[in-house]
Protein backbone atom coordinates (compact mmCIF):
# COMPACT_ATOMS: atom_id res chain seq x y z
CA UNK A 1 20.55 -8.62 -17.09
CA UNK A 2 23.63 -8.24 -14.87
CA UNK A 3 24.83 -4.73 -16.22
CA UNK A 4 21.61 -3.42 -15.93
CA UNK A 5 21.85 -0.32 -13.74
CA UNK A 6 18.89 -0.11 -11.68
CA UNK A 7 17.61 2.79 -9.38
CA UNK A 8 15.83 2.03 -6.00
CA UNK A 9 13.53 4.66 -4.25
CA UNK A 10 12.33 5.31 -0.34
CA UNK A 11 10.20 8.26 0.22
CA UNK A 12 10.66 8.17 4.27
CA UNK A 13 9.49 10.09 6.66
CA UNK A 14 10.71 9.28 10.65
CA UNK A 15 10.88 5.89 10.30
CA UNK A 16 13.71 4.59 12.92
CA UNK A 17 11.70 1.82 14.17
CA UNK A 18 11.85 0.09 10.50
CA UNK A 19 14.85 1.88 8.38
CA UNK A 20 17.42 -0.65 9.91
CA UNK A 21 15.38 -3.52 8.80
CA UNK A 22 15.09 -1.84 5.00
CA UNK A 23 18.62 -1.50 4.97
CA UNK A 24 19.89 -4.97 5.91
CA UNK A 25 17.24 -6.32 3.56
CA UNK A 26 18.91 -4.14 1.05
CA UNK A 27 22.19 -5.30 2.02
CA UNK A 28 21.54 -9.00 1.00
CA UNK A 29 20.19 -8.24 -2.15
CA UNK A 30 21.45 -11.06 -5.12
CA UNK A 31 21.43 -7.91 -7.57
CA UNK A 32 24.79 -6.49 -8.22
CA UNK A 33 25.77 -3.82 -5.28
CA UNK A 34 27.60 -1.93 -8.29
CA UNK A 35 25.03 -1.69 -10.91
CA UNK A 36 22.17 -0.18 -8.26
CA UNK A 37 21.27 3.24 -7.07
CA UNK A 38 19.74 3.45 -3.21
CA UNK A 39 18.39 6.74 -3.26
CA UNK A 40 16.18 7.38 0.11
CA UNK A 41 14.37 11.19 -0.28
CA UNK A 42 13.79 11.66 3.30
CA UNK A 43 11.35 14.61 4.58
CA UNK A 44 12.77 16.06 7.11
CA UNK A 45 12.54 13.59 10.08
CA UNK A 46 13.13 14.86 13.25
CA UNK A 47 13.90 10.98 14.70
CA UNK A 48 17.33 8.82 14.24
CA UNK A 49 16.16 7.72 10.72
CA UNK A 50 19.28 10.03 8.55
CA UNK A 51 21.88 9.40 11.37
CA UNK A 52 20.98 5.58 10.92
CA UNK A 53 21.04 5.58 6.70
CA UNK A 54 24.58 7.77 7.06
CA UNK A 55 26.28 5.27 9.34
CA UNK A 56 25.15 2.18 6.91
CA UNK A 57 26.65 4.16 4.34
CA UNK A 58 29.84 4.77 5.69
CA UNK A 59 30.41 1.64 7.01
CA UNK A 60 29.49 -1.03 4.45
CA UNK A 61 30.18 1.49 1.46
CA UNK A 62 26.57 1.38 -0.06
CA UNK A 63 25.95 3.07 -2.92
CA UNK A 64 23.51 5.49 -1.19
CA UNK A 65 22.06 9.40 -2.56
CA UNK A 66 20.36 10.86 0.21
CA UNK A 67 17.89 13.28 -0.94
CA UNK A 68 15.73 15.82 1.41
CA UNK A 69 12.22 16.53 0.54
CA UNK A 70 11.34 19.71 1.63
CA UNK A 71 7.88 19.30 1.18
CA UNK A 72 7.60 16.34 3.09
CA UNK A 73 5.01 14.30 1.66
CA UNK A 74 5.55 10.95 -0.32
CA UNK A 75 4.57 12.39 -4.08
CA UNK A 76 7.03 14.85 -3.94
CA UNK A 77 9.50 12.62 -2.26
CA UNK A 78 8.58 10.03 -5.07
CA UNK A 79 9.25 12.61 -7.80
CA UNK A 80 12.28 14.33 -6.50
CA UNK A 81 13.60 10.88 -6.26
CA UNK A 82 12.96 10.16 -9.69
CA UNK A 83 14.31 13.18 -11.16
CA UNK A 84 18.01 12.26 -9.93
CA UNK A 85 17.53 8.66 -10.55
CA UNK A 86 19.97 7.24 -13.38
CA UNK A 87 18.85 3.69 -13.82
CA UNK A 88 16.71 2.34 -16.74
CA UNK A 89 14.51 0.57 -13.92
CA UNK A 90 13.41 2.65 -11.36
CA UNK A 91 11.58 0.63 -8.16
CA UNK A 92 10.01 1.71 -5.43
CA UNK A 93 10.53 0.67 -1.68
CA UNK A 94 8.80 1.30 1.11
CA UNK A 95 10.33 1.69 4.60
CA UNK A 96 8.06 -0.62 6.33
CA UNK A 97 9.46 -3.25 4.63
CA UNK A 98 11.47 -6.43 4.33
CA UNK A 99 12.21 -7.50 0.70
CA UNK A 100 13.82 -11.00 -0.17
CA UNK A 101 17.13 -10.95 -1.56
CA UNK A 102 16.21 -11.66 -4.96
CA UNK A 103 13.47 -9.52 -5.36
CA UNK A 104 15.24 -6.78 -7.44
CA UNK A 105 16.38 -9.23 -9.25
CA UNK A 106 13.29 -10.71 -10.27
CA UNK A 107 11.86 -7.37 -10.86
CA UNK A 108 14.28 -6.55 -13.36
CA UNK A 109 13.93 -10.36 -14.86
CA UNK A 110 10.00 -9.68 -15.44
CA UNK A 111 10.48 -6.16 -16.41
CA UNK A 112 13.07 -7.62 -19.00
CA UNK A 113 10.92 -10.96 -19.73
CA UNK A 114 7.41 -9.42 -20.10
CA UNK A 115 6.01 -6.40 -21.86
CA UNK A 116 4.68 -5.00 -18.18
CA UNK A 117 5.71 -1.45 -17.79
CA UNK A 118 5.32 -1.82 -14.14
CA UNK A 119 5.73 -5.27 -12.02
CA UNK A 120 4.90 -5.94 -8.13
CA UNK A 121 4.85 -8.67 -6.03
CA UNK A 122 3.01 -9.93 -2.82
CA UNK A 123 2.73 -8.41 0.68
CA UNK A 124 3.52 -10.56 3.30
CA UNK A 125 1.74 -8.62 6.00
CA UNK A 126 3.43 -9.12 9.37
CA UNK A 127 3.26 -7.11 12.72
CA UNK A 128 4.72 -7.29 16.11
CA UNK A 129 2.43 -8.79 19.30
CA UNK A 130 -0.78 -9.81 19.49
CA UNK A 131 -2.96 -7.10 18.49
CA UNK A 132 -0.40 -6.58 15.07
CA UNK A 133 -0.96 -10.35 14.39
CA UNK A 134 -4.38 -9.76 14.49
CA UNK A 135 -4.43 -6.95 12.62
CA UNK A 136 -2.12 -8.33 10.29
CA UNK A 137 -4.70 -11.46 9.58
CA UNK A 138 -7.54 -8.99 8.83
CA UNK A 139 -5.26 -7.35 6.04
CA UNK A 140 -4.59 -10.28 4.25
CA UNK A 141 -7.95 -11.47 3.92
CA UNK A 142 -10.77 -10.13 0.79
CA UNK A 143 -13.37 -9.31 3.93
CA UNK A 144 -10.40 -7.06 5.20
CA UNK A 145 -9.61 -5.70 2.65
CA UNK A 146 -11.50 -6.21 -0.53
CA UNK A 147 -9.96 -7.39 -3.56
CA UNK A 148 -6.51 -6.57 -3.22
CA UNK A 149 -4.47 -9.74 -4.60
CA UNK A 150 -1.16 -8.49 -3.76
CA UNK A 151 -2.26 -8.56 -0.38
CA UNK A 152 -4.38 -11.70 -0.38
CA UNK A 153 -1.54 -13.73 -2.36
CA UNK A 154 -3.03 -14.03 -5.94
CA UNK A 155 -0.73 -13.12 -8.20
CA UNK A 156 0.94 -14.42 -11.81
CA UNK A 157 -1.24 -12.35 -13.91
CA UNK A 158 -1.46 -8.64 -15.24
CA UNK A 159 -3.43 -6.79 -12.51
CA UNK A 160 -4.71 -3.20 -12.16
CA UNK A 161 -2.70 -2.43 -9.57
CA UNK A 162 0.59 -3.78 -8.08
CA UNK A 163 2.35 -2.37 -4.49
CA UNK A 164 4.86 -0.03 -4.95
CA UNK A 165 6.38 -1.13 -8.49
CA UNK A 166 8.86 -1.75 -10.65
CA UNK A 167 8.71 0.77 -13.62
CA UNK A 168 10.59 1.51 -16.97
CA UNK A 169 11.69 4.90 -16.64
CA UNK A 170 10.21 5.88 -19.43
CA UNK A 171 7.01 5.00 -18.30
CA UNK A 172 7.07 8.57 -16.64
CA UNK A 173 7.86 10.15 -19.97
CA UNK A 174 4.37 9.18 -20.95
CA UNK A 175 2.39 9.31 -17.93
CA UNK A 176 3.88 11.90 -15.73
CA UNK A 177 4.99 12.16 -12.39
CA UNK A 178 3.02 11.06 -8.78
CA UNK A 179 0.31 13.47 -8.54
CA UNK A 180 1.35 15.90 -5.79
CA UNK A 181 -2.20 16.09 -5.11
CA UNK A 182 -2.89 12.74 -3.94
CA UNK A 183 -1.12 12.54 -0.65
CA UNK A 184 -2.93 8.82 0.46
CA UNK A 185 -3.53 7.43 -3.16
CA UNK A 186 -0.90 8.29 -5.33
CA UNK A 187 0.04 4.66 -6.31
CA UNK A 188 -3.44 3.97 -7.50
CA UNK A 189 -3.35 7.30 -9.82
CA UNK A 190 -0.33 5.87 -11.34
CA UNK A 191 -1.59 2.64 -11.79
CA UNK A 192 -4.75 3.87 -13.47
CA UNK A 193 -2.53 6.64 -15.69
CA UNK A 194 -0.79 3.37 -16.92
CA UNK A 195 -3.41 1.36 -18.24
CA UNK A 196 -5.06 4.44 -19.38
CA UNK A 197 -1.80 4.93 -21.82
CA UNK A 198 -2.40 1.35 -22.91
CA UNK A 199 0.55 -0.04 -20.51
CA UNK A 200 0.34 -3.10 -18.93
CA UNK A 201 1.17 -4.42 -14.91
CA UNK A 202 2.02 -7.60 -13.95
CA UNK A 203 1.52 -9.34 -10.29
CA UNK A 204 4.48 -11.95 -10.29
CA UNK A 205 3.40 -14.61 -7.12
CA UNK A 206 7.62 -15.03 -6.54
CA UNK A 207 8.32 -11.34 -6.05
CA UNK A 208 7.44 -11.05 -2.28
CA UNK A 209 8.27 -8.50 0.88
CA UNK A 210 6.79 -8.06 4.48
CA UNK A 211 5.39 -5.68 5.13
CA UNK A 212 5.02 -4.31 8.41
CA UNK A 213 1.67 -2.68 9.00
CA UNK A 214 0.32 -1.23 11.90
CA UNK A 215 0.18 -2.84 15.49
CA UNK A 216 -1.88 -1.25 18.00
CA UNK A 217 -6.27 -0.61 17.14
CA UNK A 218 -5.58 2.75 17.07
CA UNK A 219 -3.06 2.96 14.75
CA UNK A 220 -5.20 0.90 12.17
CA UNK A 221 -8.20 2.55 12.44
CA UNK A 222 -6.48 5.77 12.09
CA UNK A 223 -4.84 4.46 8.86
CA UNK A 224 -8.61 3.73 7.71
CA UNK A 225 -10.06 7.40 8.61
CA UNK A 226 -7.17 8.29 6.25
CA UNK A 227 -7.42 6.25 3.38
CA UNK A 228 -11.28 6.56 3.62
CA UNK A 229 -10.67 10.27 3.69
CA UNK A 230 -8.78 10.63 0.40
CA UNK A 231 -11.41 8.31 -1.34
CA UNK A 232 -13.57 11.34 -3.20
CA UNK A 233 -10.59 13.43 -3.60
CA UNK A 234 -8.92 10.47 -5.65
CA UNK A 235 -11.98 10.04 -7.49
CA UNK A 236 -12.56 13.73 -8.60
CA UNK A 237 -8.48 13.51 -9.39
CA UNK A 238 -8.85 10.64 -11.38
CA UNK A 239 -12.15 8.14 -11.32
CA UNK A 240 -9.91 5.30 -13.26
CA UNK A 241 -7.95 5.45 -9.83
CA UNK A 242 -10.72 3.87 -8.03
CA UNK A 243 -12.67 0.77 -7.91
CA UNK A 244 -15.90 -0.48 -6.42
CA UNK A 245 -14.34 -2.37 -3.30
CA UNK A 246 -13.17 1.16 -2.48
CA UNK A 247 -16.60 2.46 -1.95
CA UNK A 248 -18.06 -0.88 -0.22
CA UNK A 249 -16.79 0.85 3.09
CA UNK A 250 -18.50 4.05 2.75
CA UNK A 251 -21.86 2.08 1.40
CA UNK A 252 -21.86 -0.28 4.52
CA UNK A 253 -21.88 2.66 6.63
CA UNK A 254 -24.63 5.00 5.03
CA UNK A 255 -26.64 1.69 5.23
CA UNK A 256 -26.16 1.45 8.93
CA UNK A 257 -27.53 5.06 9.26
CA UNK A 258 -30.26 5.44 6.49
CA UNK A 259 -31.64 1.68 6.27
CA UNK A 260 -33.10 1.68 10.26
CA UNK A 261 -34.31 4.77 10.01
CA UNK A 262 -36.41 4.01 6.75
CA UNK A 263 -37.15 0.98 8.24
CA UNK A 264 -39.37 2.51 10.57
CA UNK A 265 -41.83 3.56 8.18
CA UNK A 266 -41.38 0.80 5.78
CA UNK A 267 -41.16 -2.78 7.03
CA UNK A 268 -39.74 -4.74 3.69
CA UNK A 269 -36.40 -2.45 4.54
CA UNK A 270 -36.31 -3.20 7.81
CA UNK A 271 -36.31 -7.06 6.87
CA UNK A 272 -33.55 -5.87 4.19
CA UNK A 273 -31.75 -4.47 7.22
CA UNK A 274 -32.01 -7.57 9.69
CA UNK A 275 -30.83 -9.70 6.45
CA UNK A 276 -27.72 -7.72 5.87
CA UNK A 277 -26.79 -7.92 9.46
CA UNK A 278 -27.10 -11.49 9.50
CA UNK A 279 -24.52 -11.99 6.04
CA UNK A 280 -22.09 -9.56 7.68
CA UNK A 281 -22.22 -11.10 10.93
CA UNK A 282 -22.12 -14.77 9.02
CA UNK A 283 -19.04 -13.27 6.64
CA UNK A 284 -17.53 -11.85 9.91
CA UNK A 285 -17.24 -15.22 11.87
CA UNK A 286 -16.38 -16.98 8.79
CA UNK A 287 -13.02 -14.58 8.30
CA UNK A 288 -12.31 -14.18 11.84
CA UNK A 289 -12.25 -17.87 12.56
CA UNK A 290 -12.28 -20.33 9.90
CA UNK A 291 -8.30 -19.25 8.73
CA UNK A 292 -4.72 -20.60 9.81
CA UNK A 293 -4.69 -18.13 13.04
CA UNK A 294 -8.45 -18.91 14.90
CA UNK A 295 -6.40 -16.81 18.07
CA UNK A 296 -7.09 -14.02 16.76
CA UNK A 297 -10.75 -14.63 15.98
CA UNK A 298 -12.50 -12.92 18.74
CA UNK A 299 -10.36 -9.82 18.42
CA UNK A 300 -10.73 -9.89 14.95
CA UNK A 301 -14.42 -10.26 15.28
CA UNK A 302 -14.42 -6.92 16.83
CA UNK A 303 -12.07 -5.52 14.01
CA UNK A 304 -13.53 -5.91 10.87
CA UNK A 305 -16.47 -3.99 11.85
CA UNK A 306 -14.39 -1.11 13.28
CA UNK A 307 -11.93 -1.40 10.58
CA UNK A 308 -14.95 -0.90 8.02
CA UNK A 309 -16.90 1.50 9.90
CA UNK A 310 -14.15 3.64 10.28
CA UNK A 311 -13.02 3.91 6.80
CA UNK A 312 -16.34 4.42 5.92
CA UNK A 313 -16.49 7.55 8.11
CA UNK A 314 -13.52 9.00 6.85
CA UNK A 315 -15.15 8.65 3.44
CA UNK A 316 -18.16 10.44 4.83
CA UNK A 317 -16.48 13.52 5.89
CA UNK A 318 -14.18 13.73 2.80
CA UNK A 319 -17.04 13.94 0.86
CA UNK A 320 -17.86 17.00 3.09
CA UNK A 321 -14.40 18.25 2.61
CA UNK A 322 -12.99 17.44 5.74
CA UNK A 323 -9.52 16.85 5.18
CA UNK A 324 -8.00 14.45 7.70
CA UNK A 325 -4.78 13.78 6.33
């Protein structure tokens, strides 16, 4: 497994708050320094984030390619990175990240161990102060977030979709590149393009990172207008890309509008109504409080609701073509 040569990916973008914290996590890696690629395609940032990857570079000698992506966004950094990669394994990173020191390693012992062509592991999702904890507990729960195992912990098992990835190379022979298109949801296109090809992905529970997700409310709802945005565009792209728990969002919301108003005319869905309040409310206090971290129950109470409402918005316009992202 040792002589393996294995290329590493960042699409970044302005990310000086994190990119130290990448590197040094890098840095300790157990996989040998001299049989891996770190090749970061950075689009243009305007902040510290290339001063900070050139002065790790010249100072610990790390076998660093920085790449510029003209274009910016993270399918065409993805793809330009991949296109001067050199390693049979290529695997993804993302900048808002800390990965354990073996977790190359063990993505490179599944890839070689199992017949997956893409592995993942499990987000630890961690944030700074108060309102990141919080926000941090909401994304690791399935009232947060749905049925995302890599984020709620379940893993061991071929999946639909893993974070980031591990991927043969020649897994892109077959499939393609990132759709250039999908600037929010470009993961879950190659994910579906996968199985679609008859390919496999495997969720190993012992590959794990933390990552570091947003920490202030307006940050995360802002992050759900987006991702709720690109919801019908990924769907007309590529329906395999999306599931059900994608749409919940966008159905909670139409409900909110259409079920009150038909209620007024018709009683039995006003009663329908009332009795979906009272689950969400009951599913709301359950998630918000009953976990290891009640202090963050009554913000959280607050947050799911926002969190879903919000997303659900963004759906609404994309389906109207609004573009937010």
């Amino acid at each position: 497994m040792a002589e393996i040569l294995v290329s590493v990916i960042v699409p970044l973008y302005n990310e000086e708050r994190y990119i130290g914290t990448l590197l040094e996590s890098l840095e300790k890696q157990t996989y040998p320094r001299e049989r891996m690629e770190w090749l970061f395609a950075d689009g243009m940032s305007t902040d510290g984030t290339v001063a900070a990857i050139r002065r790790a570079a010249e100072a610990e000698q790390l076998p660093i390619v920085l790449l510029q992506n003209e274009k910016q966004k993270t399918p065409y950094a993805l793809n330009l990175a991949i296109g001067a990669a050199k390693g049979k394994y290529i695997i993804r990173l993302d900048a808002h990240s800390y990965f354990y020191p073996d977790y190359i390693e063990k993505c490179v012992y599944y890839l070689e161990h199992t017949d997956a062509d893409c592995v993942g592991g499990i987000a630890e999702t961690q944030a700074e102060g108060f309102v990141g904890g919080a926000i941090a507990q909401m994304l690791s729960t399935k009232f947060g977030v749905g049925g995302s195992d890599f984020r709620t912990g379940d893993g061991n098992r071929y999946a639909d979709t893993v974070p980031f990835g591990a991927f043969r190379r020649e897994v892109f022979d077959r499939v393609g590149l990132f759709n250039p298109k999908l600037l929010r949801s470009e993961d879950n296109d190659m994910n579906a393009r996968i199985r679609a090809s008859g390919g496999k992905l495997w969720l190993a529970e012992d590959i794990r990172f933390r990552y570091y997700c947003r920490d202030t409310v307006g940050g995360i709802l802002k992050m759900g207008l987006q991702n709720g945005n690109a919801l019908f565009r990924t769907l007309l792209e590529n329906p395999r890309a999306m599931s059900l728990r994608h749409f919940i969002p966008f159905a909670f919301l139409m409900s909110l509008i259409v079920l009150p108003i038909l209620g007024a005319f018709l009683p039995f869905v006003g009663w329908v109504f009332a009795a979906e309040m009272a689950c969400y409310t009951l599913l709301d206090l359950y998630f918000s409080f009953c976990n290891k971290h009640p202090k963050y129950g009554l913000l959280n109470f607050w947050l799911y609701p926002l969190f879903h409402v919000t997303y659900g918005f963004g759906s609404l316009l994309g389906l109207f073509g609004v573009k937010l992202y």
